[in-house]
C-alpha atoms as a PDB file:
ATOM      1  CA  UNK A   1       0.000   0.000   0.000  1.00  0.00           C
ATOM      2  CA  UNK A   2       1.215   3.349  -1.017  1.00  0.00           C
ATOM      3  CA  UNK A   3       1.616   5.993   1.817  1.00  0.00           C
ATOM      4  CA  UNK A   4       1.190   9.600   1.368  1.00  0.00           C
ATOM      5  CA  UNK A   5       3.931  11.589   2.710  1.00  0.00           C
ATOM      6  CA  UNK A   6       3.281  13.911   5.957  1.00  0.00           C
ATOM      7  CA  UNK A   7       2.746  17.503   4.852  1.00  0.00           C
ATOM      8  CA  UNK A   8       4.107  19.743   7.620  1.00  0.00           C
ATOM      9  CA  UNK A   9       2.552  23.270   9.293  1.00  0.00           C
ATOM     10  CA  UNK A  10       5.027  25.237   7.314  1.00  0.00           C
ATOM     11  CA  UNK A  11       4.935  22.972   3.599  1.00  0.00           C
ATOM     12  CA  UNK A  12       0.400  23.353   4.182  1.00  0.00           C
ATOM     13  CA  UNK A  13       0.819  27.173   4.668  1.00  0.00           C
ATOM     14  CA  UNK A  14       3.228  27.764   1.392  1.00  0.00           C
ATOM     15  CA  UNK A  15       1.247  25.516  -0.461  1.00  0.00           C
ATOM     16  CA  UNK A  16      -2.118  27.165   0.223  1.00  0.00           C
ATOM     17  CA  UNK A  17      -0.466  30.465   0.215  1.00  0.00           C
ATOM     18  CA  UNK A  18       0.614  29.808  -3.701  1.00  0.00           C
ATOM     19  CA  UNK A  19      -2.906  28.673  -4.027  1.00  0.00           C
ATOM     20  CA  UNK A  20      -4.758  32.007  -2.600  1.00  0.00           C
ATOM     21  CA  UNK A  21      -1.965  33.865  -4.922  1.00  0.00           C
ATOM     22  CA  UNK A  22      -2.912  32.190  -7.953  1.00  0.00           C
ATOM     23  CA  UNK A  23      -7.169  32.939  -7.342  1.00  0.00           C
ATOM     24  CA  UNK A  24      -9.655  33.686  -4.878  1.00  0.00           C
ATOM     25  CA  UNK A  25     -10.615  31.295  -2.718  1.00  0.00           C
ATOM     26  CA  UNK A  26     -12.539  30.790   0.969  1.00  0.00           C
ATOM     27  CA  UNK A  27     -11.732  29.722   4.200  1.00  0.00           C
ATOM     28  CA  UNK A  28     -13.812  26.712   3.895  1.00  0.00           C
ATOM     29  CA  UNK A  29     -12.387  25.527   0.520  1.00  0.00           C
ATOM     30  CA  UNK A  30      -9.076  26.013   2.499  1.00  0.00           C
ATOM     31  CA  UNK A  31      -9.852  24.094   6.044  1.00  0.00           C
ATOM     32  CA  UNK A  32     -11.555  21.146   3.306  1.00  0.00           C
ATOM     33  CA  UNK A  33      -8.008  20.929   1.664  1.00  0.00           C
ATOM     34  CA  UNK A  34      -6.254  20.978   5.088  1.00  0.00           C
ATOM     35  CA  UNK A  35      -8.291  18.101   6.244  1.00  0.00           C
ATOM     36  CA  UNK A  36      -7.864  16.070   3.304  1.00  0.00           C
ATOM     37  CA  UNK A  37      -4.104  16.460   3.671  1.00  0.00           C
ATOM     38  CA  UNK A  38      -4.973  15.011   7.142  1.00  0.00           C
ATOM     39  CA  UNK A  39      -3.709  17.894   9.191  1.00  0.00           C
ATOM     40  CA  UNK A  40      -4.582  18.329  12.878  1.00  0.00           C
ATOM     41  CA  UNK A  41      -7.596  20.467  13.628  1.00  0.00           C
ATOM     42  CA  UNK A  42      -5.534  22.884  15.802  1.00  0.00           C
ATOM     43  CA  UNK A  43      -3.136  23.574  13.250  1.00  0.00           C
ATOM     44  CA  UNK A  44      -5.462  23.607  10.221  1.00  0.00           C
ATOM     45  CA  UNK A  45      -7.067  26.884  12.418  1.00  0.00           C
ATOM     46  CA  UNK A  46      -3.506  28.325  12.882  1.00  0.00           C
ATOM     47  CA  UNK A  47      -3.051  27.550   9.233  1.00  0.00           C
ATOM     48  CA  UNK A  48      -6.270  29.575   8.383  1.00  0.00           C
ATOM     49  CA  UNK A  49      -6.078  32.252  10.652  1.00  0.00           C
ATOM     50  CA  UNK A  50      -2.441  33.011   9.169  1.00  0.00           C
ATOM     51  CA  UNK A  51      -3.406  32.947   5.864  1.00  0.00           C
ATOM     52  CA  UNK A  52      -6.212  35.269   6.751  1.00  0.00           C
ATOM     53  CA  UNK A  53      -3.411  37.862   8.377  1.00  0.00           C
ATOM     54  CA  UNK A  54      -1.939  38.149   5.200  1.00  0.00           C
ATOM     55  CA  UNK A  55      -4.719  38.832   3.460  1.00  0.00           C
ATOM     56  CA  UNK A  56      -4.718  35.527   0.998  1.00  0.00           C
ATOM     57  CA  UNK A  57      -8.243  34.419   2.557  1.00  0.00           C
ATOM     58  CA  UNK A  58     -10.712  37.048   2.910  1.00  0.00           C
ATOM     59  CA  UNK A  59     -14.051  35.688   2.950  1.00  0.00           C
ATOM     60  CA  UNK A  60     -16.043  38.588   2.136  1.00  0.00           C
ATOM     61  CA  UNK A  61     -14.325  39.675  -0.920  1.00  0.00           C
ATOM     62  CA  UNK A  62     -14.367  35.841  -2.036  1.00  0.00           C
ATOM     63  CA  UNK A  63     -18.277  36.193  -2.055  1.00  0.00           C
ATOM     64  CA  UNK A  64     -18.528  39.535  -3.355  1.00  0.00           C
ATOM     65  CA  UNK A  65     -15.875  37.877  -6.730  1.00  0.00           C
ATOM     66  CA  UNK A  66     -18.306  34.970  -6.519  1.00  0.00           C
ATOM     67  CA  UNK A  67     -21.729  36.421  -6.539  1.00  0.00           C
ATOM     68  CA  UNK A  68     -20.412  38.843  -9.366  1.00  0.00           C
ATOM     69  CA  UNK A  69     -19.034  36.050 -11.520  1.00  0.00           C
ATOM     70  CA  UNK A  70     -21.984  33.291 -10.850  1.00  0.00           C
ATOM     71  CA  UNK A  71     -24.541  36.529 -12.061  1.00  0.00           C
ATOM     72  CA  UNK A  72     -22.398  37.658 -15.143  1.00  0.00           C
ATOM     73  CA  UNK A  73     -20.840  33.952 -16.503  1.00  0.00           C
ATOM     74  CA  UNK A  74     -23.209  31.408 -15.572  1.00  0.00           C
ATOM     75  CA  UNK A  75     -26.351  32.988 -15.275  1.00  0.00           C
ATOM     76  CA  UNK A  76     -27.380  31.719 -12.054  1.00  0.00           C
ATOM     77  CA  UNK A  77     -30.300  33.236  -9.931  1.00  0.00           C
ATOM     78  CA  UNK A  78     -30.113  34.333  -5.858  1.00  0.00           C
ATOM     79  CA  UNK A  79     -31.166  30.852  -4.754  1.00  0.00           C
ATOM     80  CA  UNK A  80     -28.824  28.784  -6.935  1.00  0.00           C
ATOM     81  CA  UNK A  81     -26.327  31.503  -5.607  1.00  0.00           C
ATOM     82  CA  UNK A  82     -27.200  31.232  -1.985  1.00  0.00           C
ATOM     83  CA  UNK A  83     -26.785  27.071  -1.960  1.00  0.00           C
ATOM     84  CA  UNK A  84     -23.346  27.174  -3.473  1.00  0.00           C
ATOM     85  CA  UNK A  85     -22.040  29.766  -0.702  1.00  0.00           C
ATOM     86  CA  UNK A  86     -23.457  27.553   1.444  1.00  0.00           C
ATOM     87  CA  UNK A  87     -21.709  24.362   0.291  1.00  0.00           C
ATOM     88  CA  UNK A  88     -18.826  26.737   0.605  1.00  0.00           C
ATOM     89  CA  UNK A  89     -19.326  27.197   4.554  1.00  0.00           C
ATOM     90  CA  UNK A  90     -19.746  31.152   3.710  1.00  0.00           C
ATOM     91  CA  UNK A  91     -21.555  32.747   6.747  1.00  0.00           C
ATOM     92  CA  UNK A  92     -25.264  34.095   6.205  1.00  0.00           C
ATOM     93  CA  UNK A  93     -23.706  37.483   7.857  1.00  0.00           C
ATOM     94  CA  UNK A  94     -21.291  37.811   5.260  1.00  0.00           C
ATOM     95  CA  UNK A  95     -22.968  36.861   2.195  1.00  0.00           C
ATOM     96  CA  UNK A  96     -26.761  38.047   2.778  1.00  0.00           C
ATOM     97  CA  UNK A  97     -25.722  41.251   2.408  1.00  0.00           C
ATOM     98  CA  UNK A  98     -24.088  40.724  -0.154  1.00  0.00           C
ATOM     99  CA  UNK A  99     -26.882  39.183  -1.958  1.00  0.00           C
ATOM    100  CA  UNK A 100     -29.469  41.995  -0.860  1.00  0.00           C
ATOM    101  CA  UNK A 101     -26.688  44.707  -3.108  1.00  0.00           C
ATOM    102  CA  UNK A 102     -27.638  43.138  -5.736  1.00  0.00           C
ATOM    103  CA  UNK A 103     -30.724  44.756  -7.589  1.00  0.00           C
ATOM    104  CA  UNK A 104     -34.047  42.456  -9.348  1.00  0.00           C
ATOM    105  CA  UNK A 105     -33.283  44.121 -12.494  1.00  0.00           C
ATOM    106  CA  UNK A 106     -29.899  43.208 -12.659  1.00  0.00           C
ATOM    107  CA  UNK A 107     -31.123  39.471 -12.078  1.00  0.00           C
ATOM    108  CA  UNK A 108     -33.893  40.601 -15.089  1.00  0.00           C
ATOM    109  CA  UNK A 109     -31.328  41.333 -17.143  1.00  0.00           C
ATOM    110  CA  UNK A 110     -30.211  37.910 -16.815  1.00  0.00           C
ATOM    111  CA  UNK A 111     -33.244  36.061 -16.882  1.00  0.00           C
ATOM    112  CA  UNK A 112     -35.171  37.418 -20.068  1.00  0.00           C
ATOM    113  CA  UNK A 113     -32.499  36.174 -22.567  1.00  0.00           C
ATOM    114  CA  UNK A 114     -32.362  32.845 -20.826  1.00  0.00           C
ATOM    115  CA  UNK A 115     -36.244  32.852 -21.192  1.00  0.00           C
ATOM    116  CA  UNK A 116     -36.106  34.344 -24.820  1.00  0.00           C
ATOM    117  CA  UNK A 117     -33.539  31.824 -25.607  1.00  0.00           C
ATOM    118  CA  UNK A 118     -34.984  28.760 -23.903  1.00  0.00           C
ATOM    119  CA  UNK A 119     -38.792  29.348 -25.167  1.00  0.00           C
ATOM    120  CA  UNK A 120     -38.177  28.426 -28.683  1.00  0.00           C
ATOM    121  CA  UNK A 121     -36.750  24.608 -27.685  1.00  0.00           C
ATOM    122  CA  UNK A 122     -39.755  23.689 -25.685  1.00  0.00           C
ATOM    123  CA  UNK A 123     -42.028  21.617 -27.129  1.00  0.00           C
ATOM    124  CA  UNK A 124     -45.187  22.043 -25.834  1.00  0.00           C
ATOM    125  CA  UNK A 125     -49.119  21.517 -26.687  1.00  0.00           C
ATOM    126  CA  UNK A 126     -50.249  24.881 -24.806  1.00  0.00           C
ATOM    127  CA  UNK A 127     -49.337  28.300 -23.634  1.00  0.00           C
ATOM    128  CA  UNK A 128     -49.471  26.790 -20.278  1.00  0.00           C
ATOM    129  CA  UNK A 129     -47.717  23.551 -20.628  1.00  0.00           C
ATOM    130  CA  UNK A 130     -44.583  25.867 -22.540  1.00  0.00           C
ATOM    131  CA  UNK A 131     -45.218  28.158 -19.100  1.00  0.00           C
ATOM    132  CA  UNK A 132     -44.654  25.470 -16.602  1.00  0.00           C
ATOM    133  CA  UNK A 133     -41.147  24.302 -18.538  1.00  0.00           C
ATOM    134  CA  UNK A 134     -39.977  27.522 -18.733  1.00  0.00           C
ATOM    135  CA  UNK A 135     -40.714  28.090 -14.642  1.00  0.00           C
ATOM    136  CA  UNK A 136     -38.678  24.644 -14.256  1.00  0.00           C
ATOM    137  CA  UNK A 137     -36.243  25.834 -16.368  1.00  0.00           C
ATOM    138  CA  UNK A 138     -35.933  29.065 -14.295  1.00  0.00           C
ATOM    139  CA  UNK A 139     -35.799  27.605 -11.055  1.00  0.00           C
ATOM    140  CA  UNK A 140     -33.110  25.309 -11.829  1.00  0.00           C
ATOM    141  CA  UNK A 141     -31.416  28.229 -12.748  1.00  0.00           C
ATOM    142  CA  UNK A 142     -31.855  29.498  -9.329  1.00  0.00           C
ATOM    143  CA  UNK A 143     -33.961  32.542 -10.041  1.00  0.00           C
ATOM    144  CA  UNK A 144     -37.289  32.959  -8.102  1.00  0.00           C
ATOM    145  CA  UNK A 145     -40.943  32.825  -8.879  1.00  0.00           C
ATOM    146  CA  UNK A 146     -41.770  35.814  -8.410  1.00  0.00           C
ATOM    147  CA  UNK A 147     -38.638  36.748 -10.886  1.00  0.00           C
ATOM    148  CA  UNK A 148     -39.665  34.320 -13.371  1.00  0.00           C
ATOM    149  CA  UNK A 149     -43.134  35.233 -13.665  1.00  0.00           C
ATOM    150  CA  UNK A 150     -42.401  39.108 -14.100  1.00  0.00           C
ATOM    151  CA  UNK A 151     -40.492  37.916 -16.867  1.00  0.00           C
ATOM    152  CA  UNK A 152     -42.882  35.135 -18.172  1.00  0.00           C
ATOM    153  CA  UNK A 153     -46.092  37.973 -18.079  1.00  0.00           C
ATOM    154  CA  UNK A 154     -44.505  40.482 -19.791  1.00  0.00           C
ATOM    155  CA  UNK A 155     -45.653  40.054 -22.998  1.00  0.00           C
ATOM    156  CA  UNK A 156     -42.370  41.784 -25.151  1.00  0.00           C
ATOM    157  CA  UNK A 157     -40.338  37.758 -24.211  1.00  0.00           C
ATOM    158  CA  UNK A 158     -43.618  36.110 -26.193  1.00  0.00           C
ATOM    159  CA  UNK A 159     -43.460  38.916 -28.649  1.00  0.00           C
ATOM    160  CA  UNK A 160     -40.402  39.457 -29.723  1.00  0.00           C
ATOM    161  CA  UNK A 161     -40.326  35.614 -29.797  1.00  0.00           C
ATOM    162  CA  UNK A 162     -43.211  35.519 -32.405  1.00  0.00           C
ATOM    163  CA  UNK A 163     -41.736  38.350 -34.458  1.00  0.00           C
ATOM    164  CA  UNK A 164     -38.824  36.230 -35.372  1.00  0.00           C
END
């Protein structure tokens, strides 16, 4: 059986310190890569708390990168948002207000071409049916209802759709 080699206090710091240099990253992402290195608990927090002294981990300006980045590149909604801060251990106090800077609109802005885009490639018998996939659609997405029907009710989406 192959054994890994022992990664010292000092070696785990470096390492993770090249890491935080080369992209932002979170504390959790950090203690989950200390663990898996097998690292004692005490010195995965001394680890942490070092790294956060020199400014490679700052948790806040992770989530205000990520939120920004999820929004713009991936098109995600606030809820799709909110569960993958969570799977990243990011506080509610840190990233709820984060979440409340950002403005509906700017999630609208998102969410109409995604609609406009997805409506054609649903096959559907009625108005309602095509509705109901496109909510689905949405949610998955992460945006909310009350989002996705602003955007299903306004008639320029179904419009503009039937002009092409």
């Amino acid at each position: 059986m192959i054994q890994k080699k022992q990664i010292s206090e000092v070696e785990a710091l470096r390492k993770l310190g090249d890491l935080c240099a080369r992209g932002e990253h979170c504390s959790g992402e950090m203690a989950e890569k200390l663990r898996k290195w097998g690292i004692a608990a005490d010195a995965q927090e001394r680890i942490i708390d070092k790294l956060i002294d020199y400014k490679y981990i700052d948790d806040e300006r992770f989530t205000r990168s990520f939120v920004r980045d999820k929004i713009a590149f991936n098109k995600w909604g606030r809820r799709k948002i909110e569960q993958a801060l969570w799977q990243k251990r990011i506080p509610q106090s840190i990233s709820q207000p984060i979440l409340d800077e950002i403005e509906p609109e700017e999630y609208l802005n998102v969410l109409r071409p995604l609609l406009k885009s997805k409506y054609p490639t649903i096959k559907a018998e009625t108005d309602y049916e095509r509705s109901i996939k496109l909510i689905k659609y949405a949610m998955g997405r992460g945006f909310t209802l009350d989002l996705i029907r602003q955007c299903i009710d306004d008639a320029s989406i179904v419009d503009d759709i039937n002009e092409e």
